[in-house]
Protein backbone atom coordinates (compact mmCIF):
# COMPACT_ATOMS: atom_id res chain seq x y z
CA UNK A 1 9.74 -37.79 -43.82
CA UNK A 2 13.50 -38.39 -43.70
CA UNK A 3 15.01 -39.71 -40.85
CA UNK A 4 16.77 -36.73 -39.83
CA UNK A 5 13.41 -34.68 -40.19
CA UNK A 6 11.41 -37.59 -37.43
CA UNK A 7 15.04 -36.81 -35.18
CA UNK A 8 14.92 -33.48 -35.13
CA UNK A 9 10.90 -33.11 -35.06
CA UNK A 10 11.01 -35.34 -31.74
CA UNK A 11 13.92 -33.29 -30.30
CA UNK A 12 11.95 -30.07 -30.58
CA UNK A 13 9.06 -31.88 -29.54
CA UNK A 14 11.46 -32.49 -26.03
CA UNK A 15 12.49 -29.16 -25.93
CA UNK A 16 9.28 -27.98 -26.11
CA UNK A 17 7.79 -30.17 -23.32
CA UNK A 18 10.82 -29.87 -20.88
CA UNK A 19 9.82 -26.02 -20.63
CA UNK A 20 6.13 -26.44 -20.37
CA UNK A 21 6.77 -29.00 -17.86
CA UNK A 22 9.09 -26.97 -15.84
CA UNK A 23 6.12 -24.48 -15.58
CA UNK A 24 3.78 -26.67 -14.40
CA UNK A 25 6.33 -28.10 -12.06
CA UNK A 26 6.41 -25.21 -10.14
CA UNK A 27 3.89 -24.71 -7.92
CA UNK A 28 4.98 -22.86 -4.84
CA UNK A 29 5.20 -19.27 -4.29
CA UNK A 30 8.89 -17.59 -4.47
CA UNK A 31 9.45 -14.53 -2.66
CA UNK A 32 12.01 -11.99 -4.20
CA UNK A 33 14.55 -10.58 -1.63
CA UNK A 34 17.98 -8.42 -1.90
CA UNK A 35 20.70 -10.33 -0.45
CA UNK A 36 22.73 -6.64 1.39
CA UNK A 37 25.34 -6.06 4.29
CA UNK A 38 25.10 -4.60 7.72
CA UNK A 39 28.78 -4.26 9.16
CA UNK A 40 29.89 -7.23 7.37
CA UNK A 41 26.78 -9.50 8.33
CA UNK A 42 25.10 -10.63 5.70
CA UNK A 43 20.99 -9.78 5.70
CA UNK A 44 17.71 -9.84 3.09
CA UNK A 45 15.56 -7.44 2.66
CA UNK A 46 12.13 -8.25 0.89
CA UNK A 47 11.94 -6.44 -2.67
CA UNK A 48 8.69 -5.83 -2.38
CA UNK A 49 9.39 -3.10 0.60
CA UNK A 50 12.23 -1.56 -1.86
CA UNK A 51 10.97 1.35 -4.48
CA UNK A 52 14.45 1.51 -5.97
CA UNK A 53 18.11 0.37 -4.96
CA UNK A 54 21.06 2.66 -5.84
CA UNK A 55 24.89 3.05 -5.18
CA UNK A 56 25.79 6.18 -3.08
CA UNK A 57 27.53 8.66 -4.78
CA UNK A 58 26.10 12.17 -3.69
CA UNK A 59 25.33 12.54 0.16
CA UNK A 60 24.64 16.21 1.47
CA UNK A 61 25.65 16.35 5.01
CA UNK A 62 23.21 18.19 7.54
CA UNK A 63 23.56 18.95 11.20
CA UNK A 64 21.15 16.82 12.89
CA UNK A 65 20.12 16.01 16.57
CA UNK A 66 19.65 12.56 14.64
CA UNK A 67 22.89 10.38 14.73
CA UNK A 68 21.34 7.90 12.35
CA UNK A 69 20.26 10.85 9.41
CA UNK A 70 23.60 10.62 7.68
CA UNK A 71 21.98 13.35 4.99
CA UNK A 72 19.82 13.77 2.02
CA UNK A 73 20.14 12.90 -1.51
CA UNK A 74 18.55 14.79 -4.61
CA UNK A 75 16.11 11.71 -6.25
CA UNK A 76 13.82 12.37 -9.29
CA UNK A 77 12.98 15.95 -8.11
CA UNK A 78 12.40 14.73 -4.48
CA UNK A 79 14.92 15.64 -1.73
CA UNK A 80 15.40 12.52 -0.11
CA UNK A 81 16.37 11.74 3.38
CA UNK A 82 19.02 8.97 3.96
CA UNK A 83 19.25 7.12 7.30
CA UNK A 84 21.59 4.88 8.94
CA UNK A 85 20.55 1.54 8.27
CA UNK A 86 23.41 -0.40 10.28
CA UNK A 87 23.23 1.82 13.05
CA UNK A 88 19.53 1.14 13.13
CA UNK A 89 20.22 -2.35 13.32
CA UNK A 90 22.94 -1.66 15.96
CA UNK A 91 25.84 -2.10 13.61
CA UNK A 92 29.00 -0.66 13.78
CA UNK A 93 30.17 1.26 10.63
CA UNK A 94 33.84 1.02 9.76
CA UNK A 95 33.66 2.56 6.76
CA UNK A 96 31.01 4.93 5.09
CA UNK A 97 28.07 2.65 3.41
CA UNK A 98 27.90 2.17 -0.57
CA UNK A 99 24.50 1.66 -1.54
CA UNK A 100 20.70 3.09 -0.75
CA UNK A 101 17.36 1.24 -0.61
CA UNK A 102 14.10 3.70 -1.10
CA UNK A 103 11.60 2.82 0.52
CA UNK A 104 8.32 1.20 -1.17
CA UNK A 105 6.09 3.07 1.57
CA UNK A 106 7.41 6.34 1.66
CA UNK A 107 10.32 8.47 0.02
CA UNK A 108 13.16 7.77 2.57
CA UNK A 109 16.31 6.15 1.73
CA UNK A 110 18.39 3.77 4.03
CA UNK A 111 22.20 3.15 3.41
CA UNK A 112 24.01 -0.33 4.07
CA UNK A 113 27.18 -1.49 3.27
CA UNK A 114 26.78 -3.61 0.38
CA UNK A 115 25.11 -5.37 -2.45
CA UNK A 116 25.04 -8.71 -2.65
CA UNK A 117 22.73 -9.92 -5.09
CA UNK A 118 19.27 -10.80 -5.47
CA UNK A 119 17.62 -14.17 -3.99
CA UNK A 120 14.42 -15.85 -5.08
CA UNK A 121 13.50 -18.00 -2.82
CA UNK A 122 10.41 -20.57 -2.00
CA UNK A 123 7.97 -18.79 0.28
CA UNK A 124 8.79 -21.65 2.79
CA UNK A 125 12.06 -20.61 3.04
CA UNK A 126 11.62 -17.79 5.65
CA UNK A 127 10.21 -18.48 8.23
CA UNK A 128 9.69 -16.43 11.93
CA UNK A 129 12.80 -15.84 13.81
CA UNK A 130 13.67 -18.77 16.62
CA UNK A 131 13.07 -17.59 20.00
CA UNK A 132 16.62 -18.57 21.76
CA UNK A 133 18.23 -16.45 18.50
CA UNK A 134 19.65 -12.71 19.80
CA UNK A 135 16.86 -10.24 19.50
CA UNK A 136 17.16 -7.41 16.63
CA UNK A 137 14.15 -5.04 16.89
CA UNK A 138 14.25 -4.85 13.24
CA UNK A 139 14.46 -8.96 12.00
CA UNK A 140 11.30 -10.60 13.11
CA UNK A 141 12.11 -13.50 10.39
CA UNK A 142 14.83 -15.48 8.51
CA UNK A 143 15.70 -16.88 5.26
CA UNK A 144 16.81 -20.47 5.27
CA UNK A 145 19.19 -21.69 2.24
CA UNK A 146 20.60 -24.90 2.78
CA UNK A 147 23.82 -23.73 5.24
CA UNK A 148 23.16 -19.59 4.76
CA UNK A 149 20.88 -18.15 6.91
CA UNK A 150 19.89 -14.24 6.52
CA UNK A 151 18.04 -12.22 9.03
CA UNK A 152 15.33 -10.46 6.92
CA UNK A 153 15.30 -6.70 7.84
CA UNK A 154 11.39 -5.63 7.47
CA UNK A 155 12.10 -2.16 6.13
CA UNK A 156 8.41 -1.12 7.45
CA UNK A 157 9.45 -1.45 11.32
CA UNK A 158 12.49 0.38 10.32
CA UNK A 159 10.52 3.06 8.81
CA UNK A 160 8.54 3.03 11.81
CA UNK A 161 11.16 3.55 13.87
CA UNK A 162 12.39 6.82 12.32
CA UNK A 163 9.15 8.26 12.14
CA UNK A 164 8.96 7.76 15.49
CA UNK A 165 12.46 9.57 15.87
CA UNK A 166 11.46 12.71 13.76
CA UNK A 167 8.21 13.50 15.57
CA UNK A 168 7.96 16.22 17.38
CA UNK A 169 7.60 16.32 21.38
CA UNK A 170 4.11 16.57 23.11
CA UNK A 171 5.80 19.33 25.22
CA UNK A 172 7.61 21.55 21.90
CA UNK A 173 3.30 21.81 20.60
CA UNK A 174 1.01 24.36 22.23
C-alpha cells in the first residue's frame, strides 16, 4: 500500500470515528422548542404541544362575545378556530399577528407575532420559573441559553384556558 493509500485510509478512518464519537458523546436529552413572539417579547413554545405551525394568510372574521377569538381558518377539511395568543398572555397587539400554532391536543389554532426559529436545547436547560420573576398564568418555566432567557408558553394551560372561556353557563342549561 502506497503512501497516499495508508494517508487517506487513516483520514477516513478519523472521519469515521469523529462521528461515531460525537454520538456516543451525547448523552443528555434535548428538548425541541419554537423560538416565537408575543408583542415583541421573545418566548418558546415546546414542539411537542404544536401539531403544525403556519403563516396567516386567510382569517374569517366572526362576531364573538370572545375578544381573544380573532376567527377561524379553513385547515385540511377542519374549520379551525384561531385565538389570541398575545392577548392571552396579556400582550398588547400593535399590529395583526403573522403566524398560527395548532395545537397537538386538539384542533385550535393560536396566532403570535412571529417566527423565530427553532431551538434544541439540553433538557437541563429549562427549568421552573423563579419565584421573585412577574407571574404569567401561562409560563410556569424558562429556557436558559447562556444570556437569552425565554418564558416557555405551555400551550396545554392555554388551551385550558379557552375551553374554559367557551363553556357554557350553569345558569344558560336547564
Amino acid at each position: 500500500m502506497s503512501a497516499a493509500s495508508r494517508t487517506a485510509a487513516q483520514l477516513r478512518a478519523e472521519f469515521d470515528r469523529s462521528f461515531a464519537e460525537a454520538a456516543h458523546g451525547e448523552t443528555e436529552a434535548r428538548d425541541d422548542f419554537l423560538a416565537i413572539r408575543l408583542g415583541g417579547e421573545a418566548h418558546a413554545v415546546r414542539l411537542a404541544e404544536v401539531a403544525h405551525l403556519l403563516p396567516l394568510t386567510a382569517l374569517t372574521r366572526l362576531p364573538s362575545p370572545l375578544s381573544v377569538l380573532l376567527g377561524v381558518i379553513g385547515f385540511r377539511g377542519a374549520i379551525v378556530p384561531v385565538y389570541d395568543m398575545r392577548a392571552l398572555l396579556g400582550h398588547a397587539a400593535s399590529e395583526p399577528p403573522h403566524w398560527l400554532a395548532v395545537a397537538q391536543a386538539e384542533p385550535v389554532a393560536f396566532a403570535f407575532d412571529a417566527f423565530d426559529g427553532h431551538r434544541r436545547r439540553p433538557r437541563s436547560a429549562s427549568v421552573p420559573r423563579a419565584h421573585g420573576e412577574p407571574a404569567q398564568q401561562h409560563v410556569r418555566e424558562v429556557l436558559c441559553d447562556g444570556e437569552q432567557v425565554w418564558p416557555i408558553v405551555s400551550m396545554a394551560s392555554v388551551l385550558d384556558t379557552v375551553k374554559a372561556m367557551v363553556q357554557p353557563s350553569p345558569e344558560g342549561s336547564m
